[in-house]
N, C-alpha and C. Protein backbone atom coordinates (compact mmCIF):
# COMPACT_ATOMS: atom_id res chain seq x y z
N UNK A 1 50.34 48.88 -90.29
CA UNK A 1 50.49 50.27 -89.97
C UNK A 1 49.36 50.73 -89.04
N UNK A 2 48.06 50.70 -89.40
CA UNK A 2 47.11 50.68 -88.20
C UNK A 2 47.13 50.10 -87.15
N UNK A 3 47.44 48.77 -87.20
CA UNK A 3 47.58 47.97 -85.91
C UNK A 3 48.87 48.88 -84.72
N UNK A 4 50.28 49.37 -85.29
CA UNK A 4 50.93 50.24 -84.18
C UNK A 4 49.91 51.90 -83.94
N UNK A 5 49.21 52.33 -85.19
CA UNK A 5 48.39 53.58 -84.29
C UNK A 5 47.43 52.89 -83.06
N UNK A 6 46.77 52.15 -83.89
CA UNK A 6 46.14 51.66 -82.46
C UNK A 6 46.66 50.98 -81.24
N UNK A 7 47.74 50.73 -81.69
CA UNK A 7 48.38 50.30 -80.29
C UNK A 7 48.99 51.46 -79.27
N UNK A 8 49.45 52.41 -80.33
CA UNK A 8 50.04 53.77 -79.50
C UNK A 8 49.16 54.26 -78.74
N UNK A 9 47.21 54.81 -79.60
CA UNK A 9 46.68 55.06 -78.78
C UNK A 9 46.69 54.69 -77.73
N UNK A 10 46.34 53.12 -77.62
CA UNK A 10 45.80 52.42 -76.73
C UNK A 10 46.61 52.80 -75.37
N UNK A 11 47.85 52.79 -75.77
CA UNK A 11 49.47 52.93 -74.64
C UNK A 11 48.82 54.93 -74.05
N UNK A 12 48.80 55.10 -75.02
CA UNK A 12 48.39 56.80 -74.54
C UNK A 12 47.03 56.51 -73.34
N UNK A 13 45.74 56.15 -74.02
CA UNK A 13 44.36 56.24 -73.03
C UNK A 13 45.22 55.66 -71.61
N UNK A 14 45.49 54.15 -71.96
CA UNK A 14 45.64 53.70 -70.40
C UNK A 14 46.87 54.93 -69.72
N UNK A 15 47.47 55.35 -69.88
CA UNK A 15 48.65 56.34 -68.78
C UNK A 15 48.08 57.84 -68.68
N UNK A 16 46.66 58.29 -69.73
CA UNK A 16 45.63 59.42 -69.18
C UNK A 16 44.95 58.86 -68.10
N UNK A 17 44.52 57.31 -68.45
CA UNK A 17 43.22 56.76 -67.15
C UNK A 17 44.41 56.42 -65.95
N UNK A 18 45.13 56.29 -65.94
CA UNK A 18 46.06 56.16 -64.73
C UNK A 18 46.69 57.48 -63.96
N UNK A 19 46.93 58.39 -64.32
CA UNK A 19 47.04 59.61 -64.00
C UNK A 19 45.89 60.20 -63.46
N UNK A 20 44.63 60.15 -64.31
CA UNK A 20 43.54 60.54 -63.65
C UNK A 20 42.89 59.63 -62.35
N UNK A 21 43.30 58.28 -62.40
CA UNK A 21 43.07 57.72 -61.24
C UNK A 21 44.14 57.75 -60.00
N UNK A 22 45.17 58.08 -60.43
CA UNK A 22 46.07 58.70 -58.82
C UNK A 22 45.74 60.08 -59.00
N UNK A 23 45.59 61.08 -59.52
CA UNK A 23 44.93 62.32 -58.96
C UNK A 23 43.72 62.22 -58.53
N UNK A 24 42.67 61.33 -58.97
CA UNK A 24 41.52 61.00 -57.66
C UNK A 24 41.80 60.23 -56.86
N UNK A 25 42.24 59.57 -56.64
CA UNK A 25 43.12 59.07 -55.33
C UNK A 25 43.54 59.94 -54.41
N UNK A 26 44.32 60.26 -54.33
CA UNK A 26 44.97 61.43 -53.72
C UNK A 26 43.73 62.26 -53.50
N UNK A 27 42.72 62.93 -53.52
CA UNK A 27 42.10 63.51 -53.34
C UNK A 27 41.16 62.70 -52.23
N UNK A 28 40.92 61.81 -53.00
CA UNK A 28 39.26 61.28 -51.95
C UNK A 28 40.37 59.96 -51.19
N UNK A 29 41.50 59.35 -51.15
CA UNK A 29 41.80 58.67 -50.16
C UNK A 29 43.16 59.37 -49.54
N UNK A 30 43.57 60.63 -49.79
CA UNK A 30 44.61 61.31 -49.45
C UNK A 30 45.02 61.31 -48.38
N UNK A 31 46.08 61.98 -47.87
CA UNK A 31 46.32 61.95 -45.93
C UNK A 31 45.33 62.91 -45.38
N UNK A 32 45.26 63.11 -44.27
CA UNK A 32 43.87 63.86 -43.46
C UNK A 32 44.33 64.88 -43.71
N UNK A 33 45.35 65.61 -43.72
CA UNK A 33 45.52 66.87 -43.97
C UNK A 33 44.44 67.54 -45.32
N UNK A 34 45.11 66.54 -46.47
CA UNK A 34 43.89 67.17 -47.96
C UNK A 34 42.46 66.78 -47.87
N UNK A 35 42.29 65.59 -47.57
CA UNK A 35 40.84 65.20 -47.24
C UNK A 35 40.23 66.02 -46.41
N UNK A 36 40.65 66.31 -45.15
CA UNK A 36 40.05 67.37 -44.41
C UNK A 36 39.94 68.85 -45.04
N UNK A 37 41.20 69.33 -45.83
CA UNK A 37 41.02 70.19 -46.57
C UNK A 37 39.51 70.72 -47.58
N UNK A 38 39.61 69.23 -48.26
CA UNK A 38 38.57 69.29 -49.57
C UNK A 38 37.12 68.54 -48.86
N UNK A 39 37.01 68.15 -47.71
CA UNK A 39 35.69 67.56 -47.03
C UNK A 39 34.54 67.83 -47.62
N UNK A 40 34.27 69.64 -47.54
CA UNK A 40 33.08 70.10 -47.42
C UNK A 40 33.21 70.62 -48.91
N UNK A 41 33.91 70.60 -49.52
CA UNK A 41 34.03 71.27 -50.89
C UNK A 41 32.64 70.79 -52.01
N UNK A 42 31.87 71.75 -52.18
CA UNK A 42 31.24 71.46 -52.83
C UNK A 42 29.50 71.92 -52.17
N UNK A 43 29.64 71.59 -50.92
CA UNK A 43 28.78 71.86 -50.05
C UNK A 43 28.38 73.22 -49.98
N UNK A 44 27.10 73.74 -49.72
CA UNK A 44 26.39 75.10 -49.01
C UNK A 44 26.50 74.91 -47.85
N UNK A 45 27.51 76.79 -47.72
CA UNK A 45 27.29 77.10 -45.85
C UNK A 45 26.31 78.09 -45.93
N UNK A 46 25.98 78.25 -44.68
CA UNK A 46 24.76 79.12 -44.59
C UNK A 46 25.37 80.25 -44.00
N UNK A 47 24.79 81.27 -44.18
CA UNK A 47 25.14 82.59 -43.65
C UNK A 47 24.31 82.41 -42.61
N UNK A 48 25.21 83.68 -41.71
CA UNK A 48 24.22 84.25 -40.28
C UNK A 48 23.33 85.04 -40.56
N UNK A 49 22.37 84.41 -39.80
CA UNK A 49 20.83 86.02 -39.75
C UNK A 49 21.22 87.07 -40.07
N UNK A 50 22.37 87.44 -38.96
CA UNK A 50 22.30 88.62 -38.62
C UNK A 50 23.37 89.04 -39.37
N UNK A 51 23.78 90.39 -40.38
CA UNK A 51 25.34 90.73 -40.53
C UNK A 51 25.68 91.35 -40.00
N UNK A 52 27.27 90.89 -39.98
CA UNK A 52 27.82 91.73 -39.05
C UNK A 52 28.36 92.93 -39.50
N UNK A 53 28.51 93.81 -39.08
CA UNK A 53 28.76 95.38 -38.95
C UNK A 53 30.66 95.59 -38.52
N UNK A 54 30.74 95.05 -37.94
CA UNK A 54 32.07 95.02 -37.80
C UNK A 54 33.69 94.69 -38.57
N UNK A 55 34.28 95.72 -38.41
CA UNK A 55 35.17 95.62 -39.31
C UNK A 55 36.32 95.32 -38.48
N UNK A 56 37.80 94.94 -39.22
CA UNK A 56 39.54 94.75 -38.20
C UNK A 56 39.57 95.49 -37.87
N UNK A 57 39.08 97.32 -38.07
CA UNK A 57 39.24 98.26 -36.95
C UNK A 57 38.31 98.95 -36.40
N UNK A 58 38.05 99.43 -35.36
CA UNK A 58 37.08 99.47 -34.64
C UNK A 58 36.39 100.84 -35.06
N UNK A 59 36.97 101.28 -36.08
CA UNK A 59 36.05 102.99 -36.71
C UNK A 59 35.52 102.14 -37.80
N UNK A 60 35.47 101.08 -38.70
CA UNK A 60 34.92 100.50 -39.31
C UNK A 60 33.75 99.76 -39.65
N UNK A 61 32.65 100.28 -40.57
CA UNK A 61 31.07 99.47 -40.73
C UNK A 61 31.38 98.70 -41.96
N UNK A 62 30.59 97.69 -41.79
CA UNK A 62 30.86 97.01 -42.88
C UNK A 62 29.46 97.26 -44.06
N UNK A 63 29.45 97.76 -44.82
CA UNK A 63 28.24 97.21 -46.09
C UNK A 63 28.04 95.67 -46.81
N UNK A 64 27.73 95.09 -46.66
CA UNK A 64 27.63 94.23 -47.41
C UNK A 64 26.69 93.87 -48.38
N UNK A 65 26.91 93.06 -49.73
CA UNK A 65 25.85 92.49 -50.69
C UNK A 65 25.11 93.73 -51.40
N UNK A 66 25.77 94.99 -51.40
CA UNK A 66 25.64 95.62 -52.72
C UNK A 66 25.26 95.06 -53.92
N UNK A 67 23.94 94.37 -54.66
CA UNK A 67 23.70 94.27 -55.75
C UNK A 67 22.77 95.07 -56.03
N UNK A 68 23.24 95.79 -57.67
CA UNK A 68 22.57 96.85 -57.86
C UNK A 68 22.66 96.77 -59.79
N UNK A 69 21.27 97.13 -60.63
CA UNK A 69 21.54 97.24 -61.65
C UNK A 69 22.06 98.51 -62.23
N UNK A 70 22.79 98.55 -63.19
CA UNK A 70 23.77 99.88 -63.83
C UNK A 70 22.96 100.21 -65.34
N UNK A 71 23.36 101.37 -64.95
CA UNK A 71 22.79 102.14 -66.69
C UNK A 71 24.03 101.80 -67.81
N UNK A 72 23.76 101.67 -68.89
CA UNK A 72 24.11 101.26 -69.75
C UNK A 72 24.48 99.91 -70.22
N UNK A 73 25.43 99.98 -71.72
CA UNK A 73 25.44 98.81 -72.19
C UNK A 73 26.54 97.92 -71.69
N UNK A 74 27.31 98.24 -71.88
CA UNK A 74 28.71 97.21 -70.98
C UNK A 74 28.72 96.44 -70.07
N UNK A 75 28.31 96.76 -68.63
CA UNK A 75 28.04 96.27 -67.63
C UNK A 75 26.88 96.72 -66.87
N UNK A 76 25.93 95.34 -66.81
CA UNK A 76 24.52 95.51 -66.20
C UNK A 76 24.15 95.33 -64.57
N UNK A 77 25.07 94.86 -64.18
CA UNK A 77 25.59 94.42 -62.49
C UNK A 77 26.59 95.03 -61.86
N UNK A 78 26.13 95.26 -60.15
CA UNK A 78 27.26 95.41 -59.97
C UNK A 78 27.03 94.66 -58.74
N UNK A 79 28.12 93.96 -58.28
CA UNK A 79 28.48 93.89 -56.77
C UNK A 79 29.45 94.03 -55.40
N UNK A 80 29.35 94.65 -54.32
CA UNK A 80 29.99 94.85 -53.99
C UNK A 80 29.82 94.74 -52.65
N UNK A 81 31.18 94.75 -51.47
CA UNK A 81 31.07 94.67 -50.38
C UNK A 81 31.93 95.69 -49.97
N UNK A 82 31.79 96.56 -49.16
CA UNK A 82 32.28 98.06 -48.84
C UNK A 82 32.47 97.90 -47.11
N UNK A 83 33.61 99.33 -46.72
CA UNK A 83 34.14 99.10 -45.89
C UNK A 83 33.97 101.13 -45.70
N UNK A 84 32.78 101.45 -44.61
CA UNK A 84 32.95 102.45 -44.12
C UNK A 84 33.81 102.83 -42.84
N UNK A 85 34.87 103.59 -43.38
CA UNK A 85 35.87 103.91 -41.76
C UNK A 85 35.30 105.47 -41.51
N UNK A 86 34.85 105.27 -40.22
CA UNK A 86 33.99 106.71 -39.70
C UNK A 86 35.65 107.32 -39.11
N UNK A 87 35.19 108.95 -38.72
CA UNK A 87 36.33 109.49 -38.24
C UNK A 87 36.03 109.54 -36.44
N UNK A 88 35.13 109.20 -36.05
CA UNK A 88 34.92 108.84 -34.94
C UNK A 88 33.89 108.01 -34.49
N UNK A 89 33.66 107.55 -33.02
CA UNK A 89 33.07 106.38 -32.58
C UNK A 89 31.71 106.44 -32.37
N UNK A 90 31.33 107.82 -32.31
CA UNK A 90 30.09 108.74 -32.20
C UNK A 90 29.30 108.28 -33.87
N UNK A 91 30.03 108.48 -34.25
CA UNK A 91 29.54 108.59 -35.93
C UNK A 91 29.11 107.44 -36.27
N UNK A 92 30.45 106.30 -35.92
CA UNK A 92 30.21 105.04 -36.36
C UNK A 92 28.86 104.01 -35.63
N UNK A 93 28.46 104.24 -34.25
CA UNK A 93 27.53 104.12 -34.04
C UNK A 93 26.01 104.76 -34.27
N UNK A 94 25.91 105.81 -34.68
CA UNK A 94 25.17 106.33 -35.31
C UNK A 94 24.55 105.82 -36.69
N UNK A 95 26.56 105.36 -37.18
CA UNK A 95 25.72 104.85 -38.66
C UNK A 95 25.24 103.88 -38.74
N UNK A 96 25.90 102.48 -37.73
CA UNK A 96 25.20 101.48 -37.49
C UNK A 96 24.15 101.13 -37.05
N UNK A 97 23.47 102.69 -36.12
CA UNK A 97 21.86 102.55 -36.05
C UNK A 97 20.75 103.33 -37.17
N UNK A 98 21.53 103.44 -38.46
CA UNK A 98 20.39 103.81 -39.49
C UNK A 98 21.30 102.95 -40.81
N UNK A 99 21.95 102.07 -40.38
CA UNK A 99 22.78 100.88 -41.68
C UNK A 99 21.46 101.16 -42.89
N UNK A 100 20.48 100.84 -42.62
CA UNK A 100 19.23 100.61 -43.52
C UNK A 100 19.44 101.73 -44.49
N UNK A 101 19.28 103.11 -43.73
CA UNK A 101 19.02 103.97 -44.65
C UNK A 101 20.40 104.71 -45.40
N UNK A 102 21.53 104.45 -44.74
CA UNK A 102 22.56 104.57 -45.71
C UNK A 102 22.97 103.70 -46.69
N UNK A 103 22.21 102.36 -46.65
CA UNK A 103 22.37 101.08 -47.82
C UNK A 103 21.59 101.79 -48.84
N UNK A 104 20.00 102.05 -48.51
CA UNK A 104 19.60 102.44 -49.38
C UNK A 104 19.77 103.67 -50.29
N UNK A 105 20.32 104.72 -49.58
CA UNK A 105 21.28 106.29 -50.17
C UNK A 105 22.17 105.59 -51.20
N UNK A 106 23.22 104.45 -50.84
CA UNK A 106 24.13 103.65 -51.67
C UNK A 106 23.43 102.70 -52.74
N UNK A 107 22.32 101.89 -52.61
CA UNK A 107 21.89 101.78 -54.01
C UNK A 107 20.95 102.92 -54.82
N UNK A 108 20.50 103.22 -54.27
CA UNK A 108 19.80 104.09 -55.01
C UNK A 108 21.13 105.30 -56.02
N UNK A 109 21.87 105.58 -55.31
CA UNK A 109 22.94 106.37 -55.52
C UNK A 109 23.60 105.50 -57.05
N UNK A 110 23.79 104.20 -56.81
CA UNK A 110 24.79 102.92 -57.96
C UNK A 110 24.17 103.01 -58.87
N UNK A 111 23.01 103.03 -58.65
CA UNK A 111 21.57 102.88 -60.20
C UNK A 111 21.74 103.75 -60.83
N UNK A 112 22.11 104.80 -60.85
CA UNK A 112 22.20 106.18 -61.49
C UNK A 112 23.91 105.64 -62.44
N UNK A 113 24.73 105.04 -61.95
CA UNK A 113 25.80 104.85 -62.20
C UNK A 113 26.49 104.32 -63.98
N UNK A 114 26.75 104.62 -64.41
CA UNK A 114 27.37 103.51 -65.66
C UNK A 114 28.34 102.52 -65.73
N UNK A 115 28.05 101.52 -65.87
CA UNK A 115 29.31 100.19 -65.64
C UNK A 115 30.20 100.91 -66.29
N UNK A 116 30.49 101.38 -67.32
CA UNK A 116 31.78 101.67 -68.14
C UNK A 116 32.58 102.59 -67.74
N UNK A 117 31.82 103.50 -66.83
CA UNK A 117 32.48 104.25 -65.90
C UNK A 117 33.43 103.72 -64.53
N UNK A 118 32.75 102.81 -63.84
CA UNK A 118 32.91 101.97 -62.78
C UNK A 118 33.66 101.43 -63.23
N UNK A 119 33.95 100.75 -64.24
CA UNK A 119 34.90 99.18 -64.59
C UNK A 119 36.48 100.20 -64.74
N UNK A 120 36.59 101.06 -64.57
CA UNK A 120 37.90 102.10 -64.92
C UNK A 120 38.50 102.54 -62.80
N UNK A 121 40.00 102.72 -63.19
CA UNK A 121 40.24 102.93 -61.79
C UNK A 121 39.59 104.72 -60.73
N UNK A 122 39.94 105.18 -62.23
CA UNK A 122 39.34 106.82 -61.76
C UNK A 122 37.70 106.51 -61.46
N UNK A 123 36.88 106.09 -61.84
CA UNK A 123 35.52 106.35 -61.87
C UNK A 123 35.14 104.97 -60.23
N UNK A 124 36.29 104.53 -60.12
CA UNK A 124 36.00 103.92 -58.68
C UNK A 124 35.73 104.93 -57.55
N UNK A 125 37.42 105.85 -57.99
CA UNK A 125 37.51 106.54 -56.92
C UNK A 125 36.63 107.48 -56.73
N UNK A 126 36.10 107.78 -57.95
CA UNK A 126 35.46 109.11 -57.88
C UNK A 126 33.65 108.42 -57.62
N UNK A 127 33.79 107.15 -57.36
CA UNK A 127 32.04 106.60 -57.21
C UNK A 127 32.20 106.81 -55.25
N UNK A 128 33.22 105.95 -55.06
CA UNK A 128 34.16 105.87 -53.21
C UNK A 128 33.90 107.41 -52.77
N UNK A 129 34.57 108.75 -53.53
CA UNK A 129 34.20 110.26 -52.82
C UNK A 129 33.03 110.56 -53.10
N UNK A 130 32.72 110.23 -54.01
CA UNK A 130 30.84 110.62 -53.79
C UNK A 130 29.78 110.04 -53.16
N UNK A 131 29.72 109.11 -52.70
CA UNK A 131 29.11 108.20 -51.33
C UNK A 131 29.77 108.54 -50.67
N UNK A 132 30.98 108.90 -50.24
CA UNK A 132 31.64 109.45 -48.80
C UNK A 132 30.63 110.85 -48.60
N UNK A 133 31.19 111.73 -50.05
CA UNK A 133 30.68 113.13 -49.65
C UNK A 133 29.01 113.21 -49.54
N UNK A 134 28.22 111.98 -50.03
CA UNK A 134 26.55 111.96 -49.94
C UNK A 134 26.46 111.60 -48.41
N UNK A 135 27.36 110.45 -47.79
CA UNK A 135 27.01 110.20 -46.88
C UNK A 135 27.03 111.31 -45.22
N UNK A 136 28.18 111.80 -45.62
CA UNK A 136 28.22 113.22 -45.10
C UNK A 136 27.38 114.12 -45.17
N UNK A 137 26.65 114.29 -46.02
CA UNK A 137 25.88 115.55 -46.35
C UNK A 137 24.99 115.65 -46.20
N UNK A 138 24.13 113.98 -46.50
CA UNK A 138 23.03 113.82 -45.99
C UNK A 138 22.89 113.51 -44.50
N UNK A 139 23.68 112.54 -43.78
CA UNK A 139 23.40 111.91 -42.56
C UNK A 139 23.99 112.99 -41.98
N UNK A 140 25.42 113.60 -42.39
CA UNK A 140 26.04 114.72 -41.16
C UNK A 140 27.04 113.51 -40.45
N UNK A 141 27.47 112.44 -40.78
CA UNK A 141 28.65 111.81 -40.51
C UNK A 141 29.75 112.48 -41.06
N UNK A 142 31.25 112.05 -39.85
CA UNK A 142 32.23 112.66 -40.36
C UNK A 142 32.72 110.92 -40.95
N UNK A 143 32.93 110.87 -42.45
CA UNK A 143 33.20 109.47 -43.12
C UNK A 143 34.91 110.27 -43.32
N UNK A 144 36.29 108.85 -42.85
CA UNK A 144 37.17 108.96 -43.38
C UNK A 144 37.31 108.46 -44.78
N UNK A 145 37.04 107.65 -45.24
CA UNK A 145 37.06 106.58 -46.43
C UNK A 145 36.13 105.87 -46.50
N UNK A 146 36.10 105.24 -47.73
CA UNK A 146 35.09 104.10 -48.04
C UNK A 146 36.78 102.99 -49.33
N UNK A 147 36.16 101.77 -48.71
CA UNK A 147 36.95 100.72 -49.11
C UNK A 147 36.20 99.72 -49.45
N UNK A 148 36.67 99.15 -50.71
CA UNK A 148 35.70 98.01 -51.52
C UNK A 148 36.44 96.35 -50.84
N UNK A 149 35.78 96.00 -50.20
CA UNK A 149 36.60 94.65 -49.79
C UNK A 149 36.22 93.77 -51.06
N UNK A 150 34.85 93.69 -51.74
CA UNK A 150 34.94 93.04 -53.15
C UNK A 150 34.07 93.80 -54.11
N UNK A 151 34.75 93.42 -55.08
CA UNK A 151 33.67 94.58 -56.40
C UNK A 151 33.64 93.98 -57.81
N UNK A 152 32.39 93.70 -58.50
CA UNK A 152 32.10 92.66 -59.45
C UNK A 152 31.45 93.67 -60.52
N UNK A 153 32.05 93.35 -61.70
CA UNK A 153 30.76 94.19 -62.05
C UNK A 153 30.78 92.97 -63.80
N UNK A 154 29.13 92.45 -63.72
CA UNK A 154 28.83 91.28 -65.01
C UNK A 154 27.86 92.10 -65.65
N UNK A 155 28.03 91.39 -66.96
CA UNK A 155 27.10 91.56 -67.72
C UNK A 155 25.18 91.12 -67.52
């Protein structure tokens, strides 16, 4: 009676180790299409010096790398990458020559914030009109929107 469990196992391991050896197969001797696919996988790219400011439409600044710590207990992080659409071209260059000091209006502004508020759809929108309406009020930009291209928020 032991001798067929151990034989079943045995029949089971070898057709896991064979499965797992044609799915690495296929991967690392695959056609060029997947190999080229998965090449660099795994690898660090480096970012550019410089970021870019530019958004798909041309009234668009980009924010990027919003990390900022949050008040309270729920969520202690946040991150985000934001998408200012100015209402004109005047504005939008303007904002791109003081980016610095409207990043910093925007964290300083998040810190004050509560994750538990943020992690909800209303308290997005209402974080999005209040950096619109700060950014307005303070700089004197006319801001159409603000858009989260990514938004994290961890413990």
């Amino acid at each position: 009676m032991n001798g067929i469990k151990a034989l079943k196992i045995s029949v089971l391991v070898v057709i896991v180790v064979a499965v797992i050896y044609t799915i690495v197969s296929v991967f690392m001797h695959g056609d060029k299409q997947t190999s080229a696919n998965y090449k660099k996988f795994g690898q660090s790219v480096a970012r550019d010096k410089k970021t870019s400011t530019e958004g798909t439409d041309p009234s668009d600044v980009a924010v990027d790398g919003i990390l900022i710590n949050l008040r309270g207990n729920q969520y202690s992080y946040m991150k985000s990458d934001m998408t200012i659409k100015m209402k004109n071209k005047a504005d939008k260059k303007k904002l791109e020559k003081n980016i610095q000091k409207v990043r910093d209006l925007i964290l300083r502004y998040s810190s004050t914030k509560s994750g538990s508020i943020l992690a909800t759809p209303k308290g997005k929108e209402e974080y999005k009109n209040d950096l619109k309406d700060m950014i307005s009020n303070t700089f004197g930009y006319e801001v159409q929107a603000i858009y989260f291209r990514n938004f994290v928020l961890a413990q």
